[in-house]
Protein backbone atom coordinates (compact mmCIF):
# COMPACT_ATOMS: atom_id res chain seq x y z
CA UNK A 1 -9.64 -38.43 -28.01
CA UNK A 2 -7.93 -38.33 -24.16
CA UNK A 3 -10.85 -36.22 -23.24
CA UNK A 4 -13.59 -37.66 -24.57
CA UNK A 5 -16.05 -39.30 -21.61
CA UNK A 6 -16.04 -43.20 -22.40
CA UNK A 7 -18.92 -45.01 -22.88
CA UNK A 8 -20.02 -49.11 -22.27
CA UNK A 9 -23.33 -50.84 -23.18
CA UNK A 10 -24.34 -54.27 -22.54
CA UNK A 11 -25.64 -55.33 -18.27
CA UNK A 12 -23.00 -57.84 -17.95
CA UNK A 13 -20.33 -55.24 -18.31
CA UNK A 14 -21.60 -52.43 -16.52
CA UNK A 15 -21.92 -54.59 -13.93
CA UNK A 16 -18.40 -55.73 -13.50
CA UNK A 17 -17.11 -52.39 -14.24
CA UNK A 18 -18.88 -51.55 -11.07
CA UNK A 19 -17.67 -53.90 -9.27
CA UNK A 20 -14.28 -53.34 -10.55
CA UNK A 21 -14.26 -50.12 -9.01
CA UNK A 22 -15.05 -48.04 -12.22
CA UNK A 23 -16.19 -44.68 -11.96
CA UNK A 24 -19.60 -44.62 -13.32
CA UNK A 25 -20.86 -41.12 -13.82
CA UNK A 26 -24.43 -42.01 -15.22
CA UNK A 27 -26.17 -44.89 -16.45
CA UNK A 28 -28.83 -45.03 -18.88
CA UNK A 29 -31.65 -47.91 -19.12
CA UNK A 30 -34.36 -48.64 -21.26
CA UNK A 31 -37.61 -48.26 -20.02
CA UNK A 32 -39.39 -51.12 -18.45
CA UNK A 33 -36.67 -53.24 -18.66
CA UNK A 34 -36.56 -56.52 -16.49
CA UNK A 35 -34.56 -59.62 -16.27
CA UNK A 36 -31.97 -61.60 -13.10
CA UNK A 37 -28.75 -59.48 -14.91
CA UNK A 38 -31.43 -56.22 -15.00
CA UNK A 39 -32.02 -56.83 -10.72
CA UNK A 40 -28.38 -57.46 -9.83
CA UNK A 41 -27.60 -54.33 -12.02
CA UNK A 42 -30.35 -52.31 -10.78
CA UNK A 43 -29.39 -53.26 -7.12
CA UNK A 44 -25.59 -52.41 -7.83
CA UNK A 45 -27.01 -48.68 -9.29
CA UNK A 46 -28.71 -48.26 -5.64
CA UNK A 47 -25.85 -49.51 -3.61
CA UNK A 48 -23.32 -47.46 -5.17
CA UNK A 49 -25.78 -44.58 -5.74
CA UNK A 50 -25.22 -43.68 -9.44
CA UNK A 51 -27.06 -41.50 -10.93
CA UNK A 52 -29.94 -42.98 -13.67
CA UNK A 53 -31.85 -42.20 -16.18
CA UNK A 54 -34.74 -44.28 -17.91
CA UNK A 55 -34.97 -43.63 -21.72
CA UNK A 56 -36.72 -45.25 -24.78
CA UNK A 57 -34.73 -47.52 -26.66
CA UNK A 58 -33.72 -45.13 -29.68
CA UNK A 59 -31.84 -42.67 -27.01
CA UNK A 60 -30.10 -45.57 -26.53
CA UNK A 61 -29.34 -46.91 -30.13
CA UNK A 62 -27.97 -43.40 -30.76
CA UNK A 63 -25.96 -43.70 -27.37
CA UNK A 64 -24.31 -46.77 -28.32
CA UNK A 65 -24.33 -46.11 -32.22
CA UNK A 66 -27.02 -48.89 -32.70
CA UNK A 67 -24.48 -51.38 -30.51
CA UNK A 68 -26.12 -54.73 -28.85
CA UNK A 69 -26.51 -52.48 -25.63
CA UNK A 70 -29.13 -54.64 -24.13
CA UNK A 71 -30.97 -51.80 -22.86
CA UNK A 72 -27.67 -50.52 -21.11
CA UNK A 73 -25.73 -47.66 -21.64
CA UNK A 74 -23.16 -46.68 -19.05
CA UNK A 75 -21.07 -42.77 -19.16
CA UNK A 76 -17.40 -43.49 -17.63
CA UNK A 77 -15.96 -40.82 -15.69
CA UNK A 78 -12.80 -38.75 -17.53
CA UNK A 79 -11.18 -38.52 -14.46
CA UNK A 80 -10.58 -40.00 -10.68
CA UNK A 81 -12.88 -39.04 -7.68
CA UNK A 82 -10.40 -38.12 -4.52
CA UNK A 83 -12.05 -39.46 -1.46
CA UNK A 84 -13.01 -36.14 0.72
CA UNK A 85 -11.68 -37.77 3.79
CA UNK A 86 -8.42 -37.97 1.93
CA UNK A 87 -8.76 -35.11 1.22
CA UNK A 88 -9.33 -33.06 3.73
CA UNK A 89 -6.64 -35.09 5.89
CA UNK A 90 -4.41 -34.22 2.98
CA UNK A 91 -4.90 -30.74 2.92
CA UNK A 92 -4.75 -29.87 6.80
CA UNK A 93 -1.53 -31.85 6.84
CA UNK A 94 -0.28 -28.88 4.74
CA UNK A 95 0.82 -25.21 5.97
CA UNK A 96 -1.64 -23.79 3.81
CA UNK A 97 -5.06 -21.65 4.52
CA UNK A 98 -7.65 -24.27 3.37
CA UNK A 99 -10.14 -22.98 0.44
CA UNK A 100 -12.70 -26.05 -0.88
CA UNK A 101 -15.69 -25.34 -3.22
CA UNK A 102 -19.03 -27.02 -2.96
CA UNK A 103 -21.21 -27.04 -5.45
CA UNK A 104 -25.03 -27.25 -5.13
CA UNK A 105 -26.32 -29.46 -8.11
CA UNK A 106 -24.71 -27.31 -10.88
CA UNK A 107 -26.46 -28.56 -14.09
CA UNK A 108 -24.99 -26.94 -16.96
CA UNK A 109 -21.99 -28.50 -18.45
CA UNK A 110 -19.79 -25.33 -19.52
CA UNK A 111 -20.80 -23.35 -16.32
CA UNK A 112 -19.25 -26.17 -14.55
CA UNK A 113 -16.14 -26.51 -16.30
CA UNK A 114 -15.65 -22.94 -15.97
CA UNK A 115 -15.98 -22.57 -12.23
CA UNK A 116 -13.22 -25.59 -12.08
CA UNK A 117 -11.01 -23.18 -14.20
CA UNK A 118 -11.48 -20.66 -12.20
CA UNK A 119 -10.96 -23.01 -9.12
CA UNK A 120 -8.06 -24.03 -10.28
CA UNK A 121 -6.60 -20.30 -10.97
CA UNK A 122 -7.32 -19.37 -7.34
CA UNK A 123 -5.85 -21.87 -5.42
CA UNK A 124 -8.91 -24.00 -4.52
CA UNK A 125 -7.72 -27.46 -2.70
CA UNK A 126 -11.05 -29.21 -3.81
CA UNK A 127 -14.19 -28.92 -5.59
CA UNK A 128 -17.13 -31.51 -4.04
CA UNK A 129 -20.03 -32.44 -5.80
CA UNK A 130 -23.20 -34.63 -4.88
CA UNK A 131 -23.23 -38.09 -6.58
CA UNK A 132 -27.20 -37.36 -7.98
CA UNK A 133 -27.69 -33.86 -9.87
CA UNK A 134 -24.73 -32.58 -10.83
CA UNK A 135 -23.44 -32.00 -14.42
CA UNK A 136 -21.18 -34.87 -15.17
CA UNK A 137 -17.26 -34.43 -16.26
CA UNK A 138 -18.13 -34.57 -19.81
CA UNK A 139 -15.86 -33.45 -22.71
CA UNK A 140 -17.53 -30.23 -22.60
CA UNK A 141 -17.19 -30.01 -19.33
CA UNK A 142 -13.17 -31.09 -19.81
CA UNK A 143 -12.83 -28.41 -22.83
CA UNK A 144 -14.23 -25.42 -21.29
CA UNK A 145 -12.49 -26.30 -17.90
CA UNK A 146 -9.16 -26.05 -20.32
CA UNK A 147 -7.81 -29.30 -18.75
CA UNK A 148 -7.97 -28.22 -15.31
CA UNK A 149 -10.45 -30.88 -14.47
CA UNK A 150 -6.91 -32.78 -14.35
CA UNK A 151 -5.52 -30.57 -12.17
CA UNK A 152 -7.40 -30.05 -9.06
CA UNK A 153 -9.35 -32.59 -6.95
CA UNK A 154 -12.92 -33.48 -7.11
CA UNK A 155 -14.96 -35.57 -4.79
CA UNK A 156 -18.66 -36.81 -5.02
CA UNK A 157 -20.52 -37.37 -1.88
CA UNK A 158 -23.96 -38.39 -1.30
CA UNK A 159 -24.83 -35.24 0.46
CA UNK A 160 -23.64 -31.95 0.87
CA UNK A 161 -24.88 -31.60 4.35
CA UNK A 162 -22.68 -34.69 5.32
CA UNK A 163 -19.31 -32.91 3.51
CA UNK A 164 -20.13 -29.70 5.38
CA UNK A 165 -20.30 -31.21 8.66
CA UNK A 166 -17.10 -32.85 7.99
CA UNK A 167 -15.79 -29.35 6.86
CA UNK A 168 -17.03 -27.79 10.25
CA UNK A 169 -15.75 -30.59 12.42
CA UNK A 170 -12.33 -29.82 10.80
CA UNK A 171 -12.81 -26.38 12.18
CA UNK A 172 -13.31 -24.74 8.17
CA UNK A 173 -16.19 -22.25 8.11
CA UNK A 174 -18.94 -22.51 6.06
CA UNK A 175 -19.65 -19.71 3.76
CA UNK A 176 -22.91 -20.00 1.01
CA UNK A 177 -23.31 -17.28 -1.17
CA UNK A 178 -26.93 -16.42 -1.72
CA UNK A 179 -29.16 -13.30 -2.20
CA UNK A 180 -31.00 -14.06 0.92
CA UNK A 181 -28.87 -12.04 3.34
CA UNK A 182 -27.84 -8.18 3.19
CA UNK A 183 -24.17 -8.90 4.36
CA UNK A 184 -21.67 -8.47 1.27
CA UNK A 185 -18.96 -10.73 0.76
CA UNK A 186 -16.47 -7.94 1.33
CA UNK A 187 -17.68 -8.28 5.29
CA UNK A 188 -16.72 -12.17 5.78
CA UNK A 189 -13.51 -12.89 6.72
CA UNK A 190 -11.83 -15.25 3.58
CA UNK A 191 -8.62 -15.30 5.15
CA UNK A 192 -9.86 -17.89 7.85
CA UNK A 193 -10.51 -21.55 6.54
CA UNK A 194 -13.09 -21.56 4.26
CA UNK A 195 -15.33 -23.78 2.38
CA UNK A 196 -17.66 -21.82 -0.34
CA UNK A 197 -20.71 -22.94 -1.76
CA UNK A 198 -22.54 -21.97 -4.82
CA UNK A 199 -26.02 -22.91 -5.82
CA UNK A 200 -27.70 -24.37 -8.71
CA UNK A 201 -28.61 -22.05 -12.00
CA UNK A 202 -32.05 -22.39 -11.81
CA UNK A 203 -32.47 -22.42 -7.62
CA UNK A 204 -29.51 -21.49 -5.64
CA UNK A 205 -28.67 -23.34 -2.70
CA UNK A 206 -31.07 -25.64 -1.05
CA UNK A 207 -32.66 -23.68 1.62
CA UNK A 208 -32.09 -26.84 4.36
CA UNK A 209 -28.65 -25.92 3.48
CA UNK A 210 -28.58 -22.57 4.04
CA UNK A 211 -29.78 -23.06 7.56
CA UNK A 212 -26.99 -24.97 8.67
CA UNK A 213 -23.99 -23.05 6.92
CA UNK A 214 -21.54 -20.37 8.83
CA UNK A 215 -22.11 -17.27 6.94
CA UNK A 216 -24.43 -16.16 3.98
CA UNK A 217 -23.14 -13.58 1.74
CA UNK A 218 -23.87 -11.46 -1.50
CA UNK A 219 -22.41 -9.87 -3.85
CA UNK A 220 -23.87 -6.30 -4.65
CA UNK A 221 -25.94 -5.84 -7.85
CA UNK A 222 -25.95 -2.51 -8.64
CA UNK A 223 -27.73 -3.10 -12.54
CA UNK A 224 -31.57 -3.83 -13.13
CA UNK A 225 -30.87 -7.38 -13.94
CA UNK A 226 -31.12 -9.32 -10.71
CA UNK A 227 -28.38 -12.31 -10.93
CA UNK A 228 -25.21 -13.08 -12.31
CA UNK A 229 -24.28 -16.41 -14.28
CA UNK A 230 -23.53 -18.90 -11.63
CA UNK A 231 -19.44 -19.13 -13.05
CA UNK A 232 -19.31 -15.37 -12.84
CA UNK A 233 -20.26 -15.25 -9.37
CA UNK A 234 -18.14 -17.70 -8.20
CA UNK A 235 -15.05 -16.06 -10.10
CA UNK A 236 -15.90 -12.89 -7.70
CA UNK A 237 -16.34 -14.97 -4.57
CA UNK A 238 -13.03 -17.09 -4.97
CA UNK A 239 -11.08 -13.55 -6.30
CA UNK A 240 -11.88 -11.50 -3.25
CA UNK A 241 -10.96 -14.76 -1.35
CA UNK A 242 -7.62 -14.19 -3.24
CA UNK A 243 -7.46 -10.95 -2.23
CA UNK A 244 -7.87 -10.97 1.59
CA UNK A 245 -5.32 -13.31 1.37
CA UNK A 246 -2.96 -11.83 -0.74
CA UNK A 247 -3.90 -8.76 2.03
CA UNK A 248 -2.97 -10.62 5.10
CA UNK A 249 0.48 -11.07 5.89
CA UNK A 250 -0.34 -13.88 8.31
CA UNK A 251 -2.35 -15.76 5.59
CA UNK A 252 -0.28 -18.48 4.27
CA UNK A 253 0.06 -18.68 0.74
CA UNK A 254 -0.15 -22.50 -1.89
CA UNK A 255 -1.77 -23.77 -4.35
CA UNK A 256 -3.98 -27.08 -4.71
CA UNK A 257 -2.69 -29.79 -3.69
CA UNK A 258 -3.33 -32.74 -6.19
């Protein structure tokens, strides 16, 4: 199935398909394994700062369907990771009011796909994503996305605080929506260049993050229950970023650019 996330077991093939170039989303190793082909492995994991996991062996028997995995299971990325420099180069180079999405170590595989459906319905130029703690592109994520994970661009970084400074370098204002400020979304101005970034399910947004962003807004909760689904929120945030910008005449109007 074209949307199914690959996988590869055995060390000696993971570790060319890193050095291929691959996109690894995850790899999975047996506990205390060891070994030459286990260090030069290991030491590629570190260097190209894939995200890891150390199970027992029967996680991985059923990961590989009892395959010789030799303690070794690797998750392939369904899609291509954009570059953000690219990107962002990309994007400026256009006549277009630039709208990215960063997400803050969103763990749950359907809330992610949705927000990239969203994304993709409002215009967003690019979603980012750390490298470590983020739900992987999985077919569930691919599904509930309804293919728009092929649609839009996505780019992993090793932190967010790195991607936001390039953001504000490139003169694109910061905005983090969190409950820890009284100022509603309705008071920020979307129509400027904008980069948006939601938190985690469980956390929100890391609070060294929120001390370095632009603005912090809210949306207003006017039930008993005190949060919204992540997806939900940020299908308000990028809609009133719609529209302001369907508002202002001097707002210029695209899509992603892919």
């Amino acid at each position: 199935m074209e949307n199914e996330v690959s996988k590869m077991f055995g060390i000696r093939a993971v570790i060319e398909a890193i050095n291929s170039g691959k996109t690894i989303s995850k790899v999975f190793l047996q506990k205390d394994l060891s070994g030459h082909l286990f260090s030069e492995l290991n030491s590629l994991i570190k260097e190209h700062n894939i995200a890891t996991s150390y199970v027992p062996v029967e996680k991985l028997n059923r990961l590989s369907k009892n395959g010789n995995h030799q303690g070794v299971v690797a998750q392939t990325s369904a899609i291509d990771f954009m570059d953000l420099d690219d990107l962002i180069t990309t994007i400026l180079e256009n006549e277009t009011t630039p709208l990215f999405l960063l997400l803050d170590k969103i763990s749950d595989v359907r809330n992610f796909g949705a927000i990239i459906r969203t994304a993709e319905c409002t215009g967003v130029d690019g979603i980012i994503i750390q490298k470590q703690g983020n739900a992987p592109i999985s077919a569930d994520t691919i599904k509930t996305s309804a293919g728009a994970a092929f649609k839009i661009p996505i780019c992993k970084v090793d932190h967010l605080k790195d991607a936001i400074f390039q953001f504000q370098g490139a003169d694109i204002q910061i905005v983090a929506a969190t409950e820890k400020t009284d100022t509603l979304i309705y008071d920020v101005d979307l129509t400027l260049p904008t980069a948006l970034i939601m938190g985690s399910e469980d956390r929100g947004i890391n609070p060294s993050i929120l001390k370095i962003v632009d603005h912090k807004a809210k949306l207003p909760l006017l039930g008993e229950i005190a949060s919204l689904n992540v997806s939900v929120a940020c299908g308000a945030f990028l809609y009133e970023v719609t529209r302001q910008r369907l508002k202002s005449p001097s707002t210029p109007k695209g899509g992603i650019t892919s």
